[in-house]
PDB file of N, CA and C in Angstrom:
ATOM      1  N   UNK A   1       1.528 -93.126 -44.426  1.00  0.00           N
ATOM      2  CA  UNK A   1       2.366 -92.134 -45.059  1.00  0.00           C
ATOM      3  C   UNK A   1       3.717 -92.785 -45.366  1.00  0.00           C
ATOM      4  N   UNK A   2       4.300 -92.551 -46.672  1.00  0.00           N
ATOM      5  CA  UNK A   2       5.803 -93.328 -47.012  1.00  0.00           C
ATOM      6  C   UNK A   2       6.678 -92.409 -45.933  1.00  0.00           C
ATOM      7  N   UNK A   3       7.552 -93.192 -45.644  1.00  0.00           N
ATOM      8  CA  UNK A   3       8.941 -93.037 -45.329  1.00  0.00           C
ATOM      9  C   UNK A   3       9.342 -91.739 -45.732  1.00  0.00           C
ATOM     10  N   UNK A   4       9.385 -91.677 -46.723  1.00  0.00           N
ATOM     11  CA  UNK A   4       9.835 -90.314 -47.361  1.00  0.00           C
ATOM     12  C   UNK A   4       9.152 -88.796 -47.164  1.00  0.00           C
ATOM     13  N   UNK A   5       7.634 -89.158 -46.980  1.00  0.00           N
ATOM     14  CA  UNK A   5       6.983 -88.055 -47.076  1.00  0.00           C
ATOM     15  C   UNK A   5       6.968 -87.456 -45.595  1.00  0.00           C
ATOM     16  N   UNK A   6       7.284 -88.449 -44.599  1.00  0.00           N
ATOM     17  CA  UNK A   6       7.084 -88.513 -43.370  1.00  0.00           C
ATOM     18  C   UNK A   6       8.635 -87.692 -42.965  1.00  0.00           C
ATOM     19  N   UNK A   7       9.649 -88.037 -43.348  1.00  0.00           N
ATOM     20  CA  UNK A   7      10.969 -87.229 -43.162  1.00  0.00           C
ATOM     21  C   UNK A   7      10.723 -85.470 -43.711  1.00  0.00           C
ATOM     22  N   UNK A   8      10.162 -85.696 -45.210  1.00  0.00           N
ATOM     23  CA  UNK A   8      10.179 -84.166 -45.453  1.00  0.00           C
ATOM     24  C   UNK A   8       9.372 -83.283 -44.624  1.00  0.00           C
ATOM     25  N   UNK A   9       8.237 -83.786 -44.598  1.00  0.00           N
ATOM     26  CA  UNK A   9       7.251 -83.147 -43.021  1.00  0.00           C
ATOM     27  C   UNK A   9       7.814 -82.551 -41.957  1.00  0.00           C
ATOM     28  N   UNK A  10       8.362 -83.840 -41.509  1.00  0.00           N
ATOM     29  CA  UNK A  10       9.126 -83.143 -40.211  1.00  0.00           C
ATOM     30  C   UNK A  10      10.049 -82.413 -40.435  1.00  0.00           C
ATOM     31  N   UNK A  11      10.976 -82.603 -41.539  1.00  0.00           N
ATOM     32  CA  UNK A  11      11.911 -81.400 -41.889  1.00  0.00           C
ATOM     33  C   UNK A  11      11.424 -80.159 -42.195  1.00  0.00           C
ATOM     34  N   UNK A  12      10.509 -79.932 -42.566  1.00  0.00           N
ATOM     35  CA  UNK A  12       9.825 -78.593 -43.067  1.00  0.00           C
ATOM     36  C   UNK A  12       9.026 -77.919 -41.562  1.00  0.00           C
ATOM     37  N   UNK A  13       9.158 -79.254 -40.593  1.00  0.00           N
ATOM     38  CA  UNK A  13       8.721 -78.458 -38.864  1.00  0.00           C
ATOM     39  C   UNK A  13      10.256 -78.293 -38.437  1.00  0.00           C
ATOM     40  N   UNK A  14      11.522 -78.545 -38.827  1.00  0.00           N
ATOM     41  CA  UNK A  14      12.361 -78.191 -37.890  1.00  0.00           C
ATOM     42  C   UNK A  14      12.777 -79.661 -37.367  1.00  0.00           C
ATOM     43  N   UNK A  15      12.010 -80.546 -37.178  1.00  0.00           N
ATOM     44  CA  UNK A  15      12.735 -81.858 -36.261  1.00  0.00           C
ATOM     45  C   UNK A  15      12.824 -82.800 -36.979  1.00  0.00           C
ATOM     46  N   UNK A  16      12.846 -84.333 -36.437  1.00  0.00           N
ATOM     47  CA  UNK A  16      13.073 -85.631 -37.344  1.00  0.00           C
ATOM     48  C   UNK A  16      12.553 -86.552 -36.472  1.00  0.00           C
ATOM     49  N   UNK A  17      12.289 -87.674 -36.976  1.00  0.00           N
ATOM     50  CA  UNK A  17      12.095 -88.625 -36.321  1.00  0.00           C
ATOM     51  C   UNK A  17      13.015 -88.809 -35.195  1.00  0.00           C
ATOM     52  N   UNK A  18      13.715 -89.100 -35.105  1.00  0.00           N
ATOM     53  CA  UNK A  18      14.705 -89.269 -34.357  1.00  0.00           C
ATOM     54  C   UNK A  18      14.678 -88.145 -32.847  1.00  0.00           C
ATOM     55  N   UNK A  19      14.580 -87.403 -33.237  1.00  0.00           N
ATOM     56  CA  UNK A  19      14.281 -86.190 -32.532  1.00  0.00           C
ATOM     57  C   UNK A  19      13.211 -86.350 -31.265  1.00  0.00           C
ATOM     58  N   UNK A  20      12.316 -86.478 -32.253  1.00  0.00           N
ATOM     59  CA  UNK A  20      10.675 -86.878 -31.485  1.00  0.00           C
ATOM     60  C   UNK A  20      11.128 -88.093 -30.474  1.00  0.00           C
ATOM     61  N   UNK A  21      11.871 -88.903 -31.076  1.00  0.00           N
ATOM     62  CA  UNK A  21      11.683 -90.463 -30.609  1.00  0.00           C
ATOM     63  C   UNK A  21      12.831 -89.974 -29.026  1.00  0.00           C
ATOM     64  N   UNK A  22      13.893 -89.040 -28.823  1.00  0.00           N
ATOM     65  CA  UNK A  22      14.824 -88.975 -27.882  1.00  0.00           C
ATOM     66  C   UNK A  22      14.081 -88.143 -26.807  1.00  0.00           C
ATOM     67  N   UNK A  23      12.885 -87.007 -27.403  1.00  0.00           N
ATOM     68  CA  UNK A  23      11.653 -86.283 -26.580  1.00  0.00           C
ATOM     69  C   UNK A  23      11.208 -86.802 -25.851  1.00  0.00           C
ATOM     70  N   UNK A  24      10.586 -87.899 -26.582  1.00  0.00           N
ATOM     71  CA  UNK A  24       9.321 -89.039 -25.820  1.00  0.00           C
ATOM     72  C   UNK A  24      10.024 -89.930 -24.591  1.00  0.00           C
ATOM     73  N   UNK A  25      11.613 -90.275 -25.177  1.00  0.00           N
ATOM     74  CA  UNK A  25      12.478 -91.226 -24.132  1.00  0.00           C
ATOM     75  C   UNK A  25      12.132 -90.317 -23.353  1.00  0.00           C
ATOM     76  N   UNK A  26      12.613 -88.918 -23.216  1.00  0.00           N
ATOM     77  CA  UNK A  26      13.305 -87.961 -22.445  1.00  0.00           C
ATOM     78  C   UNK A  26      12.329 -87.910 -21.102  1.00  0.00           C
ATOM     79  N   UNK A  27      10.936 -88.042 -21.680  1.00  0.00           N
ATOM     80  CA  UNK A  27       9.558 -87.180 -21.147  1.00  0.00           C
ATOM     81  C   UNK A  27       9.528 -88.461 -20.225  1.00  0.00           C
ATOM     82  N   UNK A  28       9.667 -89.722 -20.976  1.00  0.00           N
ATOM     83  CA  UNK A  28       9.149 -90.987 -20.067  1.00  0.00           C
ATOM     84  C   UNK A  28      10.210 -91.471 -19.283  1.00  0.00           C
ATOM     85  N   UNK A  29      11.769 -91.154 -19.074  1.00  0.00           N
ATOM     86  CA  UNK A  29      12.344 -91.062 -18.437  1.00  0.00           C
ATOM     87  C   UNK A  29      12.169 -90.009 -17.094  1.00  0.00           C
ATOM     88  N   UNK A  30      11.800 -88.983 -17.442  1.00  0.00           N
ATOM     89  CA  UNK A  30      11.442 -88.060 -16.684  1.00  0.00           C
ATOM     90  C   UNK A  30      10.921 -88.299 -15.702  1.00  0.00           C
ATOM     91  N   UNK A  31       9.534 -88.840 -16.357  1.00  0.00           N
ATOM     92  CA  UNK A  31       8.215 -89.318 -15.321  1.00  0.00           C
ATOM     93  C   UNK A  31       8.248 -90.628 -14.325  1.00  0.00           C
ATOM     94  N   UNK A  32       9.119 -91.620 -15.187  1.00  0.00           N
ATOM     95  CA  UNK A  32       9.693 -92.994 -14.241  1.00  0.00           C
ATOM     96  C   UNK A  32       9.869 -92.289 -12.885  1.00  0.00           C
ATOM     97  N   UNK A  33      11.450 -91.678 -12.938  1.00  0.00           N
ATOM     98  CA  UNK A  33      12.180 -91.179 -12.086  1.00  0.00           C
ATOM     99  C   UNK A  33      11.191 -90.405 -11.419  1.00  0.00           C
ATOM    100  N   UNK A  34      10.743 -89.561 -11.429  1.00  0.00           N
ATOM    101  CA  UNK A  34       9.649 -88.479 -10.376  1.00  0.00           C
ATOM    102  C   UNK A  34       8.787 -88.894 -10.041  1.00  0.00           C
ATOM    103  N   UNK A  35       7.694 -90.373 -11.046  1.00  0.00           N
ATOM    104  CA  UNK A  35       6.399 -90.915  -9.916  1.00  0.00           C
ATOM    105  C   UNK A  35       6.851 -92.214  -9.707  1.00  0.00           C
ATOM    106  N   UNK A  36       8.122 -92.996  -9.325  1.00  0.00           N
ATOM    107  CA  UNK A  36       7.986 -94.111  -9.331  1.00  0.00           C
ATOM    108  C   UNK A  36       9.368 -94.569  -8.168  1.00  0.00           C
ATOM    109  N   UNK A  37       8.981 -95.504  -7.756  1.00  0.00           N
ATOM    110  CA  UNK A  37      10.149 -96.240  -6.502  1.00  0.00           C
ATOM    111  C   UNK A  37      11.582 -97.041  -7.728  1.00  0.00           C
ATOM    112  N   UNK A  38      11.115 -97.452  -9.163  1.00  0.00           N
ATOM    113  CA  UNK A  38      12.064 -97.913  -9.939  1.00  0.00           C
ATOM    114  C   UNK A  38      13.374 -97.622  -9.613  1.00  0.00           C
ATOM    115  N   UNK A  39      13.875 -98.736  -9.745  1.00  0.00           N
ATOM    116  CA  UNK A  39      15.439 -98.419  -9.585  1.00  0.00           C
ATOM    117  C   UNK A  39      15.940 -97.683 -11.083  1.00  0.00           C
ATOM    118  N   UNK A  40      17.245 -97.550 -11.468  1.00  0.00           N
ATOM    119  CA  UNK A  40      17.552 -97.005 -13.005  1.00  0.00           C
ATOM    120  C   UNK A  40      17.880 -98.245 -13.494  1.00  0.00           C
ATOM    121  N   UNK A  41      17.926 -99.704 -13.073  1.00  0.00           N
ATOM    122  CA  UNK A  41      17.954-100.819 -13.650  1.00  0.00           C
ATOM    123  C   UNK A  41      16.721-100.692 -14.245  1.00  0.00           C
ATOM    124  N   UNK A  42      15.773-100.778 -13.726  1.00  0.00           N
ATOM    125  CA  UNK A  42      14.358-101.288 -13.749  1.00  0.00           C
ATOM    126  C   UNK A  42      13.820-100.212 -15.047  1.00  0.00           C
ATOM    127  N   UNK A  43      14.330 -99.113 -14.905  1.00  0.00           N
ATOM    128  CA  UNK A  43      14.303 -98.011 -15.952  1.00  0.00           C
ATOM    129  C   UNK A  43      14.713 -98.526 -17.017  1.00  0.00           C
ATOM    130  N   UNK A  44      15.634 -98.274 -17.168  1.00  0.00           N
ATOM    131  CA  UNK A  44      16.622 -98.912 -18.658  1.00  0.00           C
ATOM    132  C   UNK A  44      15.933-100.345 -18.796  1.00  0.00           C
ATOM    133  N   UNK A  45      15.557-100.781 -18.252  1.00  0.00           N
ATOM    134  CA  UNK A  45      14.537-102.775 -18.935  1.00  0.00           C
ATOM    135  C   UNK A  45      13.328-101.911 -19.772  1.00  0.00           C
ATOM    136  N   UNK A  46      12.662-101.228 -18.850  1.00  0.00           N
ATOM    137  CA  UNK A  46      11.605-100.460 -19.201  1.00  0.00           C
ATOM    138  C   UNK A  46      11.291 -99.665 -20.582  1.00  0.00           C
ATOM    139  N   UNK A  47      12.663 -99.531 -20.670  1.00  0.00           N
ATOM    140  CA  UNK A  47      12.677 -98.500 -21.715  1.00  0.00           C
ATOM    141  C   UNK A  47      13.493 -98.841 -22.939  1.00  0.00           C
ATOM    142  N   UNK A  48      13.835-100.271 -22.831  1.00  0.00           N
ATOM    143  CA  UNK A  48      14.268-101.131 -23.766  1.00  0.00           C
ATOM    144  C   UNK A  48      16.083-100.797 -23.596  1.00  0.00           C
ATOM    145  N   UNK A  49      16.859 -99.999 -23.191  1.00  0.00           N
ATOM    146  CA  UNK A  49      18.327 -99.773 -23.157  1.00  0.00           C
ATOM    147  C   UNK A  49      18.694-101.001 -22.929  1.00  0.00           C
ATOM    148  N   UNK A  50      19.655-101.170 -23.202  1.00  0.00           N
ATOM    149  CA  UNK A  50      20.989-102.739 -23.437  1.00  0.00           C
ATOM    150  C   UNK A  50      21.284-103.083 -21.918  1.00  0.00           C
ATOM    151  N   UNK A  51      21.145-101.973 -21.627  1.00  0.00           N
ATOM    152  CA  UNK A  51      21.740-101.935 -19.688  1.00  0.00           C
ATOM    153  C   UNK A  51      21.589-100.431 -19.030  1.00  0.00           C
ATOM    154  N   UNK A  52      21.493-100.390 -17.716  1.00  0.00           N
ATOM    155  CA  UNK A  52      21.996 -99.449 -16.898  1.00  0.00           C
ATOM    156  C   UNK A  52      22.603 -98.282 -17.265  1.00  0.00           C
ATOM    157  N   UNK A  53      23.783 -98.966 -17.288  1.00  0.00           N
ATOM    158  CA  UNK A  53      24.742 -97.505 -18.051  1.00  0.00           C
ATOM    159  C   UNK A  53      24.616 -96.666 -19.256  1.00  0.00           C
ATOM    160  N   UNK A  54      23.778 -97.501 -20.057  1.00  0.00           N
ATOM    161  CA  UNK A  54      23.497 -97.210 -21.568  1.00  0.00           C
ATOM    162  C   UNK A  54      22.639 -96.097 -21.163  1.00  0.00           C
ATOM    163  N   UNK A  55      21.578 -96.290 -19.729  1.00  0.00           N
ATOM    164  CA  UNK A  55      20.698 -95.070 -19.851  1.00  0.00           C
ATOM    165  C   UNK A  55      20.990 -94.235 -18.878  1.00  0.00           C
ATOM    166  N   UNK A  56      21.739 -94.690 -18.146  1.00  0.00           N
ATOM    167  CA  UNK A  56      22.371 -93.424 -17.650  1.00  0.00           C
ATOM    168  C   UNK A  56      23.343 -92.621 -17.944  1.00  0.00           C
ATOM    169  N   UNK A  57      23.652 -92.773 -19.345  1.00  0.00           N
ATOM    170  CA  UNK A  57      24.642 -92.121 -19.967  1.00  0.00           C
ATOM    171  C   UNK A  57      23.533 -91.150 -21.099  1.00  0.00           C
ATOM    172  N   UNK A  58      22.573 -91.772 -21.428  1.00  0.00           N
ATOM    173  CA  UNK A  58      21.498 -91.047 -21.954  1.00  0.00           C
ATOM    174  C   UNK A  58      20.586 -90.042 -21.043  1.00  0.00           C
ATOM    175  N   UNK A  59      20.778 -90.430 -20.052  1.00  0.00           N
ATOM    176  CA  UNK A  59      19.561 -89.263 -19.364  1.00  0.00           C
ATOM    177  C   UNK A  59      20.740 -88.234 -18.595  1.00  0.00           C
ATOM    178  N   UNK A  60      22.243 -88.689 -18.794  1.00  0.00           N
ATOM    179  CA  UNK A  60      23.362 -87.596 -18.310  1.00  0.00           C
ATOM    180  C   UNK A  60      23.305 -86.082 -19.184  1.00  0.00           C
ATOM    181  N   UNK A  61      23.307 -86.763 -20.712  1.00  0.00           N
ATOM    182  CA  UNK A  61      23.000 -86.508 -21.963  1.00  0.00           C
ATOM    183  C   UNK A  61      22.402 -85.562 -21.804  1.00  0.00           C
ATOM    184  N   UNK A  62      21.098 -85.709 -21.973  1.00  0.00           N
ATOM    185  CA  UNK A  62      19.835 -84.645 -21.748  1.00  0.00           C
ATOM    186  C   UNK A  62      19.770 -83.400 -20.435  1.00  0.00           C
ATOM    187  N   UNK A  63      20.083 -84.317 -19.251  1.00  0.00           N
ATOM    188  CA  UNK A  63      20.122 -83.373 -18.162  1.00  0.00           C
ATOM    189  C   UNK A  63      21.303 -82.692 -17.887  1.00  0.00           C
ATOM    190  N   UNK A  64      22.314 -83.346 -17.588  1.00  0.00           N
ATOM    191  CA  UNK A  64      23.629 -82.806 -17.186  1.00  0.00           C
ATOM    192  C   UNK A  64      23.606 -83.547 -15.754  1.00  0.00           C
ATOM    193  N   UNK A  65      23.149 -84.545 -15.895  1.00  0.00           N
ATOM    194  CA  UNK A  65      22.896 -85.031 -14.283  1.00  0.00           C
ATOM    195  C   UNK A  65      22.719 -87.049 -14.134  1.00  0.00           C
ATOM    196  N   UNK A  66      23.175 -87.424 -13.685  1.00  0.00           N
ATOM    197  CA  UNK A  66      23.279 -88.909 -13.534  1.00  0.00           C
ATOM    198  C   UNK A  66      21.121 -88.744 -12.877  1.00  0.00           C
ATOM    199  N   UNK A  67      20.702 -90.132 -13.325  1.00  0.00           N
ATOM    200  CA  UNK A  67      19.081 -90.437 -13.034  1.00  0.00           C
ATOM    201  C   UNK A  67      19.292 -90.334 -11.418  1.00  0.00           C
ATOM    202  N   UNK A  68      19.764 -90.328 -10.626  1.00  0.00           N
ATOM    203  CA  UNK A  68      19.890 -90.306  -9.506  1.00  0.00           C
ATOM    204  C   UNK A  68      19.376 -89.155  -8.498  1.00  0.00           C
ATOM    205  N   UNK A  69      20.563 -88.116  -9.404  1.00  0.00           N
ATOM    206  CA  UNK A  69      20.554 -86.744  -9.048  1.00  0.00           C
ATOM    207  C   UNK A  69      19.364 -85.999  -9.431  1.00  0.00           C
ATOM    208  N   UNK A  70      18.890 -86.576 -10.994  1.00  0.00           N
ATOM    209  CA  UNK A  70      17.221 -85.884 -11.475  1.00  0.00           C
ATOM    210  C   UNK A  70      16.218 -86.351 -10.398  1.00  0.00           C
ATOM    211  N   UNK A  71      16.364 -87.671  -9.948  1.00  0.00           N
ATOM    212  CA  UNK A  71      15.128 -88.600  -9.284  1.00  0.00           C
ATOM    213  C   UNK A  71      15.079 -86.775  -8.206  1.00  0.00           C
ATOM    214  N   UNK A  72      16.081 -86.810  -7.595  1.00  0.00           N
ATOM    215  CA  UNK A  72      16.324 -85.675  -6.582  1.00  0.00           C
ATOM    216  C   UNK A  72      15.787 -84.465  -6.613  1.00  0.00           C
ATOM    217  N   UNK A  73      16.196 -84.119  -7.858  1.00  0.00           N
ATOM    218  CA  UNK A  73      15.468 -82.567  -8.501  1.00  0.00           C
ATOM    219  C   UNK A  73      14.391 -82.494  -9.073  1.00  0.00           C
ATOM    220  N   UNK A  74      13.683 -83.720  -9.500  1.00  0.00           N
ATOM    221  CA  UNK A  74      12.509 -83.630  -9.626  1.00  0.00           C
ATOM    222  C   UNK A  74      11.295 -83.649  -8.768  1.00  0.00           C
ATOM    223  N   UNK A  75      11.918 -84.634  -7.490  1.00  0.00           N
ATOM    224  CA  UNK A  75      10.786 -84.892  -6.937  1.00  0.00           C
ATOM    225  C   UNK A  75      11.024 -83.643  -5.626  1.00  0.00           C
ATOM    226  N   UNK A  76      12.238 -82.614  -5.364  1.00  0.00           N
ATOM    227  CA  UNK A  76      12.245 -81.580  -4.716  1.00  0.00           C
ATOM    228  C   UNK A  76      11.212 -80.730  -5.726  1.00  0.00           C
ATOM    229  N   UNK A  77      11.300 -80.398  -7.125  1.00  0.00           N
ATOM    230  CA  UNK A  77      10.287 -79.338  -7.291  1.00  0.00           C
ATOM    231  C   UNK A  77       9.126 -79.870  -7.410  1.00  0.00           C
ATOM    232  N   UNK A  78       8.905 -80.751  -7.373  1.00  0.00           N
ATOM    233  CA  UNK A  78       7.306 -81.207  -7.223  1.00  0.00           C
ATOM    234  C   UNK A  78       6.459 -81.303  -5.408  1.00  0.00           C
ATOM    235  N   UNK A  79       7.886 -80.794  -5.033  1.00  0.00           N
ATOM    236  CA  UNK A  79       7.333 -80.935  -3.970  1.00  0.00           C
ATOM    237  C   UNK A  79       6.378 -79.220  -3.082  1.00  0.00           C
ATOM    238  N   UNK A  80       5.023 -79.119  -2.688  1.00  0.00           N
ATOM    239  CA  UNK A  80       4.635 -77.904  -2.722  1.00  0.00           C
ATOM    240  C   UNK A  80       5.327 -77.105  -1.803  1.00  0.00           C
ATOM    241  N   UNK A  81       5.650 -76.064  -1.997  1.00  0.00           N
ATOM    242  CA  UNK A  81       6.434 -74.865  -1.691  1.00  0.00           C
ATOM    243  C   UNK A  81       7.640 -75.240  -1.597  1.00  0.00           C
ATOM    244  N   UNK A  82       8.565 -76.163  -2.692  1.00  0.00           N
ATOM    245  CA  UNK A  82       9.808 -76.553  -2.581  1.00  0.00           C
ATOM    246  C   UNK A  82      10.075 -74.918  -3.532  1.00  0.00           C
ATOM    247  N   UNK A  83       9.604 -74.597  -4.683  1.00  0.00           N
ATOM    248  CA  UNK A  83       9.706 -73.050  -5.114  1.00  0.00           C
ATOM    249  C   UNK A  83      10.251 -72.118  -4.083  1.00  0.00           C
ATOM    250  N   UNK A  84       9.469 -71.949  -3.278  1.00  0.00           N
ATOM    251  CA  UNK A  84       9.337 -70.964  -2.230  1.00  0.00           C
ATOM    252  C   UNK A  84      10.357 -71.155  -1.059  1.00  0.00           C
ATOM    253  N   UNK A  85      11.062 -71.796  -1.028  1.00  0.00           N
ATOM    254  CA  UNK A  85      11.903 -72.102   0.281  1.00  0.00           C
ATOM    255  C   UNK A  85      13.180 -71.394  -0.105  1.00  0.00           C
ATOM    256  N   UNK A  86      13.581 -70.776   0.483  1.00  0.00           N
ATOM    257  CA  UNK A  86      15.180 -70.174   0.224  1.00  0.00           C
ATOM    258  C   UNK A  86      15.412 -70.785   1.279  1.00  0.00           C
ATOM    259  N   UNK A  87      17.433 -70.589   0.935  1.00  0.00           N
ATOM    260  CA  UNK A  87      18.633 -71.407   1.567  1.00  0.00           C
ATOM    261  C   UNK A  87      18.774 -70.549   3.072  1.00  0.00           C
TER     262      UNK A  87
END
């Protein structure tokens, strides 16, 4: 599909390339951090970023949260009856 036809497509769904492509980071950032011992060095190599900071300024971005703090909140709700526990 040209270049072109491929932009109007997605414009006529609402998104862009670009879009899709920050999803997919988002999703596979996600999943690093929640099934994996990776450091956020080892992340950002992984995921092609320039460095460290580059992706932890990107996954701040998305979450509102340094990769640290997600590693935290993700792998608390994955954890069974982490739902169910009140303070």
């Amino acid at each position: 599909m040209p270049e072109r036809s491929l932009r109007r497509a997605l414009e006529l769904q609402g998104t862009s390339f670009r879009a899709i492509v920050e999803a997919v980071r988002f999703e596979l950032a996600r999943q690093l951090l929640a099934d994996t011992d990776m450091s956020t060095c080892e992340i950002a190599d992984a995921m092609d970023y320039g460095d460290a900071s580059a992706f932890t300024r990107a996954f701040s971005l998305w979450t509102g949260t340094p990769p640290a703090a997600g590693r935290a909140r993700l792998r608390t709700s994955a954890t069974p009856g982490a739902a169910r526990a009140s303070p």
